[in-house]
PDB file of N, CA and C in Angstrom:
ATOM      1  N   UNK A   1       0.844  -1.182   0.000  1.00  0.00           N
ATOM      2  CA  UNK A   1       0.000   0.000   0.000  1.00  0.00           C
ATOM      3  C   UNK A   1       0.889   1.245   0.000  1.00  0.00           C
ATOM      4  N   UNK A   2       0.368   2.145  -0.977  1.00  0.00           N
ATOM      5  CA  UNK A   2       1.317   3.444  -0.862  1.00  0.00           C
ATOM      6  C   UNK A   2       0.213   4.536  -0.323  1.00  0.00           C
ATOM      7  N   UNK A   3       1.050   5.354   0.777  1.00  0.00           N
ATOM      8  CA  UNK A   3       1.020   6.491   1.458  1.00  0.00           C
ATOM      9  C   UNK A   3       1.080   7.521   0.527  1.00  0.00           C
ATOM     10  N   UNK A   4       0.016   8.612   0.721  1.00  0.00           N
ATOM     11  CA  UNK A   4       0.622  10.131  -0.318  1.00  0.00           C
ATOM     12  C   UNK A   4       0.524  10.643   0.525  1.00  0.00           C
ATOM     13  N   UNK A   5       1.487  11.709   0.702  1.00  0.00           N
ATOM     14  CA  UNK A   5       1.015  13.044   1.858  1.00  0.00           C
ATOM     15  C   UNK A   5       2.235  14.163   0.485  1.00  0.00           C
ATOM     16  N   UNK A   6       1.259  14.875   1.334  1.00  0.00           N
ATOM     17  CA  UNK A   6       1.810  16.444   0.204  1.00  0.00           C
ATOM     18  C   UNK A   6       3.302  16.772   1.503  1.00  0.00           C
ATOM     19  N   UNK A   7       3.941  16.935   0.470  1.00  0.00           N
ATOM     20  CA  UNK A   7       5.362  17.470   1.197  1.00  0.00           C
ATOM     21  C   UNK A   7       5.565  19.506   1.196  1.00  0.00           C
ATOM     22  N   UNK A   8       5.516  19.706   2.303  1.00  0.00           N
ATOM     23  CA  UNK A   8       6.486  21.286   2.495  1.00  0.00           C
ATOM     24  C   UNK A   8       8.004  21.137   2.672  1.00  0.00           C
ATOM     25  N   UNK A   9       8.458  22.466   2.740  1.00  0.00           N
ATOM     26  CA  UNK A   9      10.127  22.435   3.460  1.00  0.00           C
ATOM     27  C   UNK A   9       9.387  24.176   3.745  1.00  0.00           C
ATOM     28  N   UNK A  10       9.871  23.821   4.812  1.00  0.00           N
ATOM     29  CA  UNK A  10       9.907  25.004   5.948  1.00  0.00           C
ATOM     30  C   UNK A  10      11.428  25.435   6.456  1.00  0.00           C
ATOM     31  N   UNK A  11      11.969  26.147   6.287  1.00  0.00           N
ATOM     32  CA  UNK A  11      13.295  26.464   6.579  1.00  0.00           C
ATOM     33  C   UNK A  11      14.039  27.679   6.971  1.00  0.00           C
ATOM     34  N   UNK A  12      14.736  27.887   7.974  1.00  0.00           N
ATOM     35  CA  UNK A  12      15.312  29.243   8.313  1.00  0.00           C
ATOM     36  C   UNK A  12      16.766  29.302   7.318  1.00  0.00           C
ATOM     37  N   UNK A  13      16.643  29.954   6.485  1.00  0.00           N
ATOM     38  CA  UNK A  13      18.057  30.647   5.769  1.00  0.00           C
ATOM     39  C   UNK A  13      18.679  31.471   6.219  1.00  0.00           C
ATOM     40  N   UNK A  14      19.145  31.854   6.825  1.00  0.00           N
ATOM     41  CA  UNK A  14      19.657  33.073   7.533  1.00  0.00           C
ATOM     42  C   UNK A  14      21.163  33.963   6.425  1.00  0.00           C
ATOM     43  N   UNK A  15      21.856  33.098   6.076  1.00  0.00           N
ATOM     44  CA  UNK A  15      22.911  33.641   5.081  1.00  0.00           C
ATOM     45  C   UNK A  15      23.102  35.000   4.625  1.00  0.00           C
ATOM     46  N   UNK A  16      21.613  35.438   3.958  1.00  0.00           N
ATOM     47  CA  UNK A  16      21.261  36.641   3.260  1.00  0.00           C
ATOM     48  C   UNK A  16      21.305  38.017   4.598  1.00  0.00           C
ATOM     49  N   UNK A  17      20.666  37.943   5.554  1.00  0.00           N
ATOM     50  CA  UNK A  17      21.001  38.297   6.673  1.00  0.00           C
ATOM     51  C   UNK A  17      22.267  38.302   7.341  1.00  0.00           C
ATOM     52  N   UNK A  18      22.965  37.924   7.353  1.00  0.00           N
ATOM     53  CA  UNK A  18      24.368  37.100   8.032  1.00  0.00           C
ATOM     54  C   UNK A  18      25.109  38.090   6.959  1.00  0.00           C
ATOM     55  N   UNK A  19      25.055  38.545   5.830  1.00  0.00           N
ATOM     56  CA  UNK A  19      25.603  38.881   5.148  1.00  0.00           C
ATOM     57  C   UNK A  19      26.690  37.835   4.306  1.00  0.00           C
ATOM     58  N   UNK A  20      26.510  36.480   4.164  1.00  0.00           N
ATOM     59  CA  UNK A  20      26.979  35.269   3.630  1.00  0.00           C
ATOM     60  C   UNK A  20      26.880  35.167   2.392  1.00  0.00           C
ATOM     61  N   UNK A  21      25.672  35.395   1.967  1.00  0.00           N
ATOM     62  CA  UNK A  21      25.362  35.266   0.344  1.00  0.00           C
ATOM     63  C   UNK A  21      24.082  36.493   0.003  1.00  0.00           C
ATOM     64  N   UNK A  22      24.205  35.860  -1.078  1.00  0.00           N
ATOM     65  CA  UNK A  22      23.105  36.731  -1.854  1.00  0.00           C
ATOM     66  C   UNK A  22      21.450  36.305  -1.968  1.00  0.00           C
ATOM     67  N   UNK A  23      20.437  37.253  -1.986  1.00  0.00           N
ATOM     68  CA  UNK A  23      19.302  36.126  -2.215  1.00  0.00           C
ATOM     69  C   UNK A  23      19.169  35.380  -3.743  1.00  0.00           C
ATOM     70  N   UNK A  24      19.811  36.180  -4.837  1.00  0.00           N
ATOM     71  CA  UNK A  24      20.193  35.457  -6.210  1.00  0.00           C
ATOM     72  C   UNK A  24      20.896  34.236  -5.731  1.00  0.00           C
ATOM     73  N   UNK A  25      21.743  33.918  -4.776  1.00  0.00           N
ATOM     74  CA  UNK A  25      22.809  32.875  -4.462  1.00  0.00           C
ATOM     75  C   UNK A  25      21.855  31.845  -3.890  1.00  0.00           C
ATOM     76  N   UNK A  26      21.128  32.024  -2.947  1.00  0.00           N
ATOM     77  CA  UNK A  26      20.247  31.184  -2.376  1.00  0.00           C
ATOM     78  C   UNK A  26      19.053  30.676  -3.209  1.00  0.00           C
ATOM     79  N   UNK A  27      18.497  31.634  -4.040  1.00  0.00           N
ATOM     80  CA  UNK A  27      17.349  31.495  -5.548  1.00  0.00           C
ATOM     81  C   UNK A  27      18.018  29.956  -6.288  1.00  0.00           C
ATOM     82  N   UNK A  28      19.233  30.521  -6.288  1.00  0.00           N
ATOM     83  CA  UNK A  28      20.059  28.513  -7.510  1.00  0.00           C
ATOM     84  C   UNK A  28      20.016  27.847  -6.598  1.00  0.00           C
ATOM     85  N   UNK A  29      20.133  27.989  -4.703  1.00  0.00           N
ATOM     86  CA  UNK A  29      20.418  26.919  -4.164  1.00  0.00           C
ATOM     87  C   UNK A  29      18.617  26.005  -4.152  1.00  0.00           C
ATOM     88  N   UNK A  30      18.278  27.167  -3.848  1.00  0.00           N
ATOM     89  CA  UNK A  30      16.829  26.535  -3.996  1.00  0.00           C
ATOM     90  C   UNK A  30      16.286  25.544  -5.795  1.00  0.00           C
ATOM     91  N   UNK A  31      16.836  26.459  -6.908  1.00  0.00           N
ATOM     92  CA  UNK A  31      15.738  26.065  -7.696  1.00  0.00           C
ATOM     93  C   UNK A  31      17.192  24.288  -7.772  1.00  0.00           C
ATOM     94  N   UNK A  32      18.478  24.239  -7.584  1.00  0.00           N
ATOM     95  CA  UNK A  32      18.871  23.228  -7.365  1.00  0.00           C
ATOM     96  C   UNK A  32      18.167  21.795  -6.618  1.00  0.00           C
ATOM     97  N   UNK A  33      18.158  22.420  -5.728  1.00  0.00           N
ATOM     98  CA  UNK A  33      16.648  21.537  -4.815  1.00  0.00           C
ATOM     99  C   UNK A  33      15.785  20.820  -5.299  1.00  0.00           C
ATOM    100  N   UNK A  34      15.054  22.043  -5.866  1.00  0.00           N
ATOM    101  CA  UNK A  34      14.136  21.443  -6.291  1.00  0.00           C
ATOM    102  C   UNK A  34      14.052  21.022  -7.274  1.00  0.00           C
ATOM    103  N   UNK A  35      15.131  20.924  -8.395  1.00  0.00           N
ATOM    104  CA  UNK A  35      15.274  20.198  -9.331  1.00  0.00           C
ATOM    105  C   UNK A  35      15.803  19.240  -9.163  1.00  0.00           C
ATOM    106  N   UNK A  36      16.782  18.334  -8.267  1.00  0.00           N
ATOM    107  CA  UNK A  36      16.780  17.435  -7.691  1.00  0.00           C
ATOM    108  C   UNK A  36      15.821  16.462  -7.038  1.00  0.00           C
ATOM    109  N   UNK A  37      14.858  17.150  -6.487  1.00  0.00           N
ATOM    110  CA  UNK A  37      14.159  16.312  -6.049  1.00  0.00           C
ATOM    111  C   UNK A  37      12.881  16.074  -7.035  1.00  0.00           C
ATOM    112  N   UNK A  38      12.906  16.772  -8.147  1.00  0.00           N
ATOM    113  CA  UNK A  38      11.943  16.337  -8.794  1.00  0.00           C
ATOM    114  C   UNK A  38      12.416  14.964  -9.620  1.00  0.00           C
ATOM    115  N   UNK A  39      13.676  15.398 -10.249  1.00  0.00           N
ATOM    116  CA  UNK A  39      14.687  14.491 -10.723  1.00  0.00           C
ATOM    117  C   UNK A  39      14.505  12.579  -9.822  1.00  0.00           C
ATOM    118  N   UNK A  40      13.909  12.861  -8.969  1.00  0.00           N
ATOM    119  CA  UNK A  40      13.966  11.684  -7.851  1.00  0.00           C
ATOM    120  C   UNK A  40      12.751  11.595  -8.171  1.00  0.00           C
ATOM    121  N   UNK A  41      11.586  12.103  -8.232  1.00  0.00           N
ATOM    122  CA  UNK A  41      10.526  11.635  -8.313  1.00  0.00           C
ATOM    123  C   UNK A  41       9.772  12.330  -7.230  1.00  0.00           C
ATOM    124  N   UNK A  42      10.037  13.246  -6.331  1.00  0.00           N
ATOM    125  CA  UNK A  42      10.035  14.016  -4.853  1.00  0.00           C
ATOM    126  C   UNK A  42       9.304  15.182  -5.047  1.00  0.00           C
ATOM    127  N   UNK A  43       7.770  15.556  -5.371  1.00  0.00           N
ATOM    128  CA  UNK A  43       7.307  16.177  -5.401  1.00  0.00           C
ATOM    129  C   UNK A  43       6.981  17.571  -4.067  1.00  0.00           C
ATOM    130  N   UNK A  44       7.412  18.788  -4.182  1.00  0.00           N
ATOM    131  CA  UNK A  44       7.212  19.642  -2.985  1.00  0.00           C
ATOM    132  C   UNK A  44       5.813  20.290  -3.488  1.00  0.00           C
ATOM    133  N   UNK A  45       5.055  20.406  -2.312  1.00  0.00           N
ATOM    134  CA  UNK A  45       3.768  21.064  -2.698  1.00  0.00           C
ATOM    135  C   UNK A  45       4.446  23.040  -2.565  1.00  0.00           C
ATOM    136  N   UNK A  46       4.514  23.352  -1.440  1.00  0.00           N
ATOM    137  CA  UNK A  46       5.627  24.518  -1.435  1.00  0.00           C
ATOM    138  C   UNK A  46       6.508  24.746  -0.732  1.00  0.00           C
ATOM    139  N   UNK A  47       7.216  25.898  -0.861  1.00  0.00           N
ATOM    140  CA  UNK A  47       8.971  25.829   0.054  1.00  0.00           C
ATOM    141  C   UNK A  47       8.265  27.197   0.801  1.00  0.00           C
ATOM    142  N   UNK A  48       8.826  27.626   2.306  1.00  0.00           N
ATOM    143  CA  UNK A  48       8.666  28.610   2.342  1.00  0.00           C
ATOM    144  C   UNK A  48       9.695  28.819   3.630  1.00  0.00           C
ATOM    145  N   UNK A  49      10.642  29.847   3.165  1.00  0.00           N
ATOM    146  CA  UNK A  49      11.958  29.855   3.519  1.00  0.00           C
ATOM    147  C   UNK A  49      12.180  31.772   4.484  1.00  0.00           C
ATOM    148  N   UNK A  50      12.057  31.814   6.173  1.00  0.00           N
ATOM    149  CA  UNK A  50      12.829  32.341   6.421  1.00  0.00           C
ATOM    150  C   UNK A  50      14.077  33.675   6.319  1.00  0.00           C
ATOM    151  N   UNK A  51      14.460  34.231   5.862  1.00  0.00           N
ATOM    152  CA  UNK A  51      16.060  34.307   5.838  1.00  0.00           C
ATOM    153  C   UNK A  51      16.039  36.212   6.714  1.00  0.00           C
ATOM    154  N   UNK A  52      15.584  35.859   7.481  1.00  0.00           N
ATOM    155  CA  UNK A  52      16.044  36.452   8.995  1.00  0.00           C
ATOM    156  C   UNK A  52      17.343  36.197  10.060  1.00  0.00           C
ATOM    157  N   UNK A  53      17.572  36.689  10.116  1.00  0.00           N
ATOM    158  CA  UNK A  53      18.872  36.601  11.511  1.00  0.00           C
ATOM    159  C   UNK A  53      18.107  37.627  13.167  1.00  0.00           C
ATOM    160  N   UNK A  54      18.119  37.268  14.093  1.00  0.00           N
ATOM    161  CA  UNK A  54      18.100  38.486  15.205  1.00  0.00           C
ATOM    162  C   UNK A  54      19.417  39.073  15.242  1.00  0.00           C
ATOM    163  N   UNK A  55      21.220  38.205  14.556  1.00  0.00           N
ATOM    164  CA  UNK A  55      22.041  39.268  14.627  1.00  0.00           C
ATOM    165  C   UNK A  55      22.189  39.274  13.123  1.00  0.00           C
ATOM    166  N   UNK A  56      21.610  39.610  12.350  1.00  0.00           N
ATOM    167  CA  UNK A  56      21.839  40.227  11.049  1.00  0.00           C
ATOM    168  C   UNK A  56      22.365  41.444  11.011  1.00  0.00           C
ATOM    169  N   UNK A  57      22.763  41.129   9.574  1.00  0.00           N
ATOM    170  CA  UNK A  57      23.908  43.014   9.119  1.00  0.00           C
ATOM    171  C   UNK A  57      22.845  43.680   8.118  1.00  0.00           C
ATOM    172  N   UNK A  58      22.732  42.681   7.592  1.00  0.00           N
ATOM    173  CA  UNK A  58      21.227  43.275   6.433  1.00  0.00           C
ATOM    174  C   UNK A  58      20.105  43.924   7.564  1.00  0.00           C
ATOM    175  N   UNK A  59      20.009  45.426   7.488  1.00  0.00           N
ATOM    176  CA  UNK A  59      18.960  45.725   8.560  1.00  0.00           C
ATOM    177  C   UNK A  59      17.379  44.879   8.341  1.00  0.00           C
ATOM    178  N   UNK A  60      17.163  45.441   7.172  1.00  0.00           N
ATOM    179  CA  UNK A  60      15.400  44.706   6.870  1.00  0.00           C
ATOM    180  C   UNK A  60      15.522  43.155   7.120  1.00  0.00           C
ATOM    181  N   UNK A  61      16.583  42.536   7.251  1.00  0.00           N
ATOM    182  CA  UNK A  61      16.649  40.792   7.445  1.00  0.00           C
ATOM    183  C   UNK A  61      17.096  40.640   9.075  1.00  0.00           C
ATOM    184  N   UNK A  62      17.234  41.746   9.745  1.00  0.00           N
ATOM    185  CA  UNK A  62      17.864  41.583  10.687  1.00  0.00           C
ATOM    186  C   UNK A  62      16.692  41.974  12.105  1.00  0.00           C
ATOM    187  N   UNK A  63      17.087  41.248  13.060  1.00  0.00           N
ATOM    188  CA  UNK A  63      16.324  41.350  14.335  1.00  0.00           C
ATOM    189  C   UNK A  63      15.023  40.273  14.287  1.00  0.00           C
ATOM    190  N   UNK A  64      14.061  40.401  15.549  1.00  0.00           N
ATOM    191  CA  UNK A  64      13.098  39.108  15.642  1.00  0.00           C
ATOM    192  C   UNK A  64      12.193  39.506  13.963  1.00  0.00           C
ATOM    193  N   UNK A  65      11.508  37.934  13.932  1.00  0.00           N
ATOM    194  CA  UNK A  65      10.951  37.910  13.453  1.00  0.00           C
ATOM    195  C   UNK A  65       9.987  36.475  13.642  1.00  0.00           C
ATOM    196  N   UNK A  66       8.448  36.574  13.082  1.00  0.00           N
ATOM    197  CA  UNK A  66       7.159  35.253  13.323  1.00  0.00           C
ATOM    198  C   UNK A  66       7.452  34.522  12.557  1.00  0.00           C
ATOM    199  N   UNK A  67       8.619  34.072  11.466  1.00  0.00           N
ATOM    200  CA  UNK A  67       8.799  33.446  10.719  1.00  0.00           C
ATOM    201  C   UNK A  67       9.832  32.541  10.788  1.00  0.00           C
ATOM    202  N   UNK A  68      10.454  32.878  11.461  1.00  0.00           N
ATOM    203  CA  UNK A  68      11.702  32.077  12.256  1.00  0.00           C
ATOM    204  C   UNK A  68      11.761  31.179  13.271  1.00  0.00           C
ATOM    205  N   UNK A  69      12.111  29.582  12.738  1.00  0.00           N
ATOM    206  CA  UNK A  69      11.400  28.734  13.841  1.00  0.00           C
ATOM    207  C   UNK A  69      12.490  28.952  14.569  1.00  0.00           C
ATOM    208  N   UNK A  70      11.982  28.612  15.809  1.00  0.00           N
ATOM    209  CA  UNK A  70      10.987  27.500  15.990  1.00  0.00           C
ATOM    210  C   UNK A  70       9.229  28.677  16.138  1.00  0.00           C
ATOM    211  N   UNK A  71       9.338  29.655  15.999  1.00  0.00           N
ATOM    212  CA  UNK A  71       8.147  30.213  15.748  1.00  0.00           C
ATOM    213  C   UNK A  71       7.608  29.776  14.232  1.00  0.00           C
ATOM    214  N   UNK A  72       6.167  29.803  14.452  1.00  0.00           N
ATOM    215  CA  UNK A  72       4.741  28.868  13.609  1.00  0.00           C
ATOM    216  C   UNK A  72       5.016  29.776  12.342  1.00  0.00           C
ATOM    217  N   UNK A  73       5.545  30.971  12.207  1.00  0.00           N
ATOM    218  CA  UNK A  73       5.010  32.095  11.310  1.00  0.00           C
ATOM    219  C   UNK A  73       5.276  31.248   9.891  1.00  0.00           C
ATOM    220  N   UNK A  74       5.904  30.391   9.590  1.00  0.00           N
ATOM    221  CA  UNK A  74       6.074  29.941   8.183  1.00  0.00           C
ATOM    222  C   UNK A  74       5.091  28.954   8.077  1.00  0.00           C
ATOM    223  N   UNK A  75       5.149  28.006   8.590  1.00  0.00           N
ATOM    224  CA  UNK A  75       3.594  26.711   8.868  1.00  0.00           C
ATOM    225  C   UNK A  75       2.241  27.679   8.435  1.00  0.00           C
ATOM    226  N   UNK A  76       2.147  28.865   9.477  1.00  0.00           N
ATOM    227  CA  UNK A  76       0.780  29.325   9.020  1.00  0.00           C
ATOM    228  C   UNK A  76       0.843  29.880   8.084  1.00  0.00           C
ATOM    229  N   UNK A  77       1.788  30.581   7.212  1.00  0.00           N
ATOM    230  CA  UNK A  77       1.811  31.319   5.925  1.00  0.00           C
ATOM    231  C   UNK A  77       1.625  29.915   4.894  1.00  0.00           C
ATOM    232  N   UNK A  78       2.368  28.876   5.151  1.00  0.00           N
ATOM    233  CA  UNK A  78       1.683  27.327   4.472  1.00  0.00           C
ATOM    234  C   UNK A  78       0.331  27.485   4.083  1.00  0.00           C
ATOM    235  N   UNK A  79       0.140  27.216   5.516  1.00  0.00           N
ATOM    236  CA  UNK A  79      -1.750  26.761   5.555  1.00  0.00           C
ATOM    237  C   UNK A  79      -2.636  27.714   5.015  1.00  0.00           C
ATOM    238  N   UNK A  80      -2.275  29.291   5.030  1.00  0.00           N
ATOM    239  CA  UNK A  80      -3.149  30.092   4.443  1.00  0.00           C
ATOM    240  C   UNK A  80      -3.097  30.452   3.037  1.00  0.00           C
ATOM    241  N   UNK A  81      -1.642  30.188   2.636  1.00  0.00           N
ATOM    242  CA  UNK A  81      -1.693  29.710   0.843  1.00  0.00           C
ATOM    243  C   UNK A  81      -1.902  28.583   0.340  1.00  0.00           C
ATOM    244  N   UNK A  82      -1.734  27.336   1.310  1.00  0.00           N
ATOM    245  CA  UNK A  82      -2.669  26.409   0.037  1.00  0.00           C
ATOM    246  C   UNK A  82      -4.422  26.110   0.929  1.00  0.00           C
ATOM    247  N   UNK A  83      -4.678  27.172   1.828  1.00  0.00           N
ATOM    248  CA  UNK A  83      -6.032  26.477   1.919  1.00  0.00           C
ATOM    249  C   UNK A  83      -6.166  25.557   2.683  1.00  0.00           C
ATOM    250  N   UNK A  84      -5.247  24.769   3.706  1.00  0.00           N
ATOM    251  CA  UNK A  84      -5.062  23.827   4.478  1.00  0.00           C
ATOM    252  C   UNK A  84      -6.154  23.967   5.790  1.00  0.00           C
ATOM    253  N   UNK A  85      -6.565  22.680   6.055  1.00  0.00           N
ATOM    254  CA  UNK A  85      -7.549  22.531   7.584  1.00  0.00           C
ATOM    255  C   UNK A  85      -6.077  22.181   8.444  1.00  0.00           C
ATOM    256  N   UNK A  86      -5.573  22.619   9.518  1.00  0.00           N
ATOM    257  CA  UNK A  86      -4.868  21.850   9.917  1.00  0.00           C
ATOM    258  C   UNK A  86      -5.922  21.311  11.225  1.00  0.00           C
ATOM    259  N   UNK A  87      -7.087  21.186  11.235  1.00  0.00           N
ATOM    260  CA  UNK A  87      -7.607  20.120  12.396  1.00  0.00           C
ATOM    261  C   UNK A  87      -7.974  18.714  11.563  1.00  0.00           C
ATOM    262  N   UNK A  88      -7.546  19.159  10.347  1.00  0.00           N
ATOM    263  CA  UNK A  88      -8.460  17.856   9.431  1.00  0.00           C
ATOM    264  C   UNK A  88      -6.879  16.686   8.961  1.00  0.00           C
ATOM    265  N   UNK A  89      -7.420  15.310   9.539  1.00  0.00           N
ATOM    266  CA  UNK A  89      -6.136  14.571   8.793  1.00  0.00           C
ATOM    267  C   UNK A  89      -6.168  13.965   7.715  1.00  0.00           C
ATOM    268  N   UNK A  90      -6.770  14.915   6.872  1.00  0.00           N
ATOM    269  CA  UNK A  90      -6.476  14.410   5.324  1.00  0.00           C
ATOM    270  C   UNK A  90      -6.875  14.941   4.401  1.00  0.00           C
TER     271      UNK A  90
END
């Protein structure tokens, strides 16, 4: 019997903040990704990525933020773009 469940990636990037890379630099690391995993057969329903620091150099990327786990702020930006019940299991 095969299982489907829709896949996210939820992720803190911080780099762009950090002053590490670029968000163009992180854009290939991503569409890499995800061309890999399609390449596998690894379908992502969506990515939704973070790239905050509280010690960031980038001011607008820098300090708290609801999006940065372990805070929910990316999960619920999930659920309110695709429409998700999260009381419902399926």
């Amino acid at each position: 019997m095969n299982a489907e469940f829709e896949l996210y990636i939820v992720s803190n990037q911080p780099n762009y903040a950090k002053g590490k890379s670029t968000l163009a630099e992180l854009a290939q690391i991503h569409e890499r990704i995800e061309s890999e995993l399609s390449a596998a057969g690894i379908k992502i329903r969506s990515y939704h990525y973070c790239y905050h620091h509280p010690q960031g150099v980038v001011a607008e990327y820098s300090g708290e933020c609801d999006c940065r786990k372990p805070k929910p702020g990316l999960v619920l930006k999930a659920i309110k773009a695709d429409k998700l019940n999260p009381g419902s299991p399926g």
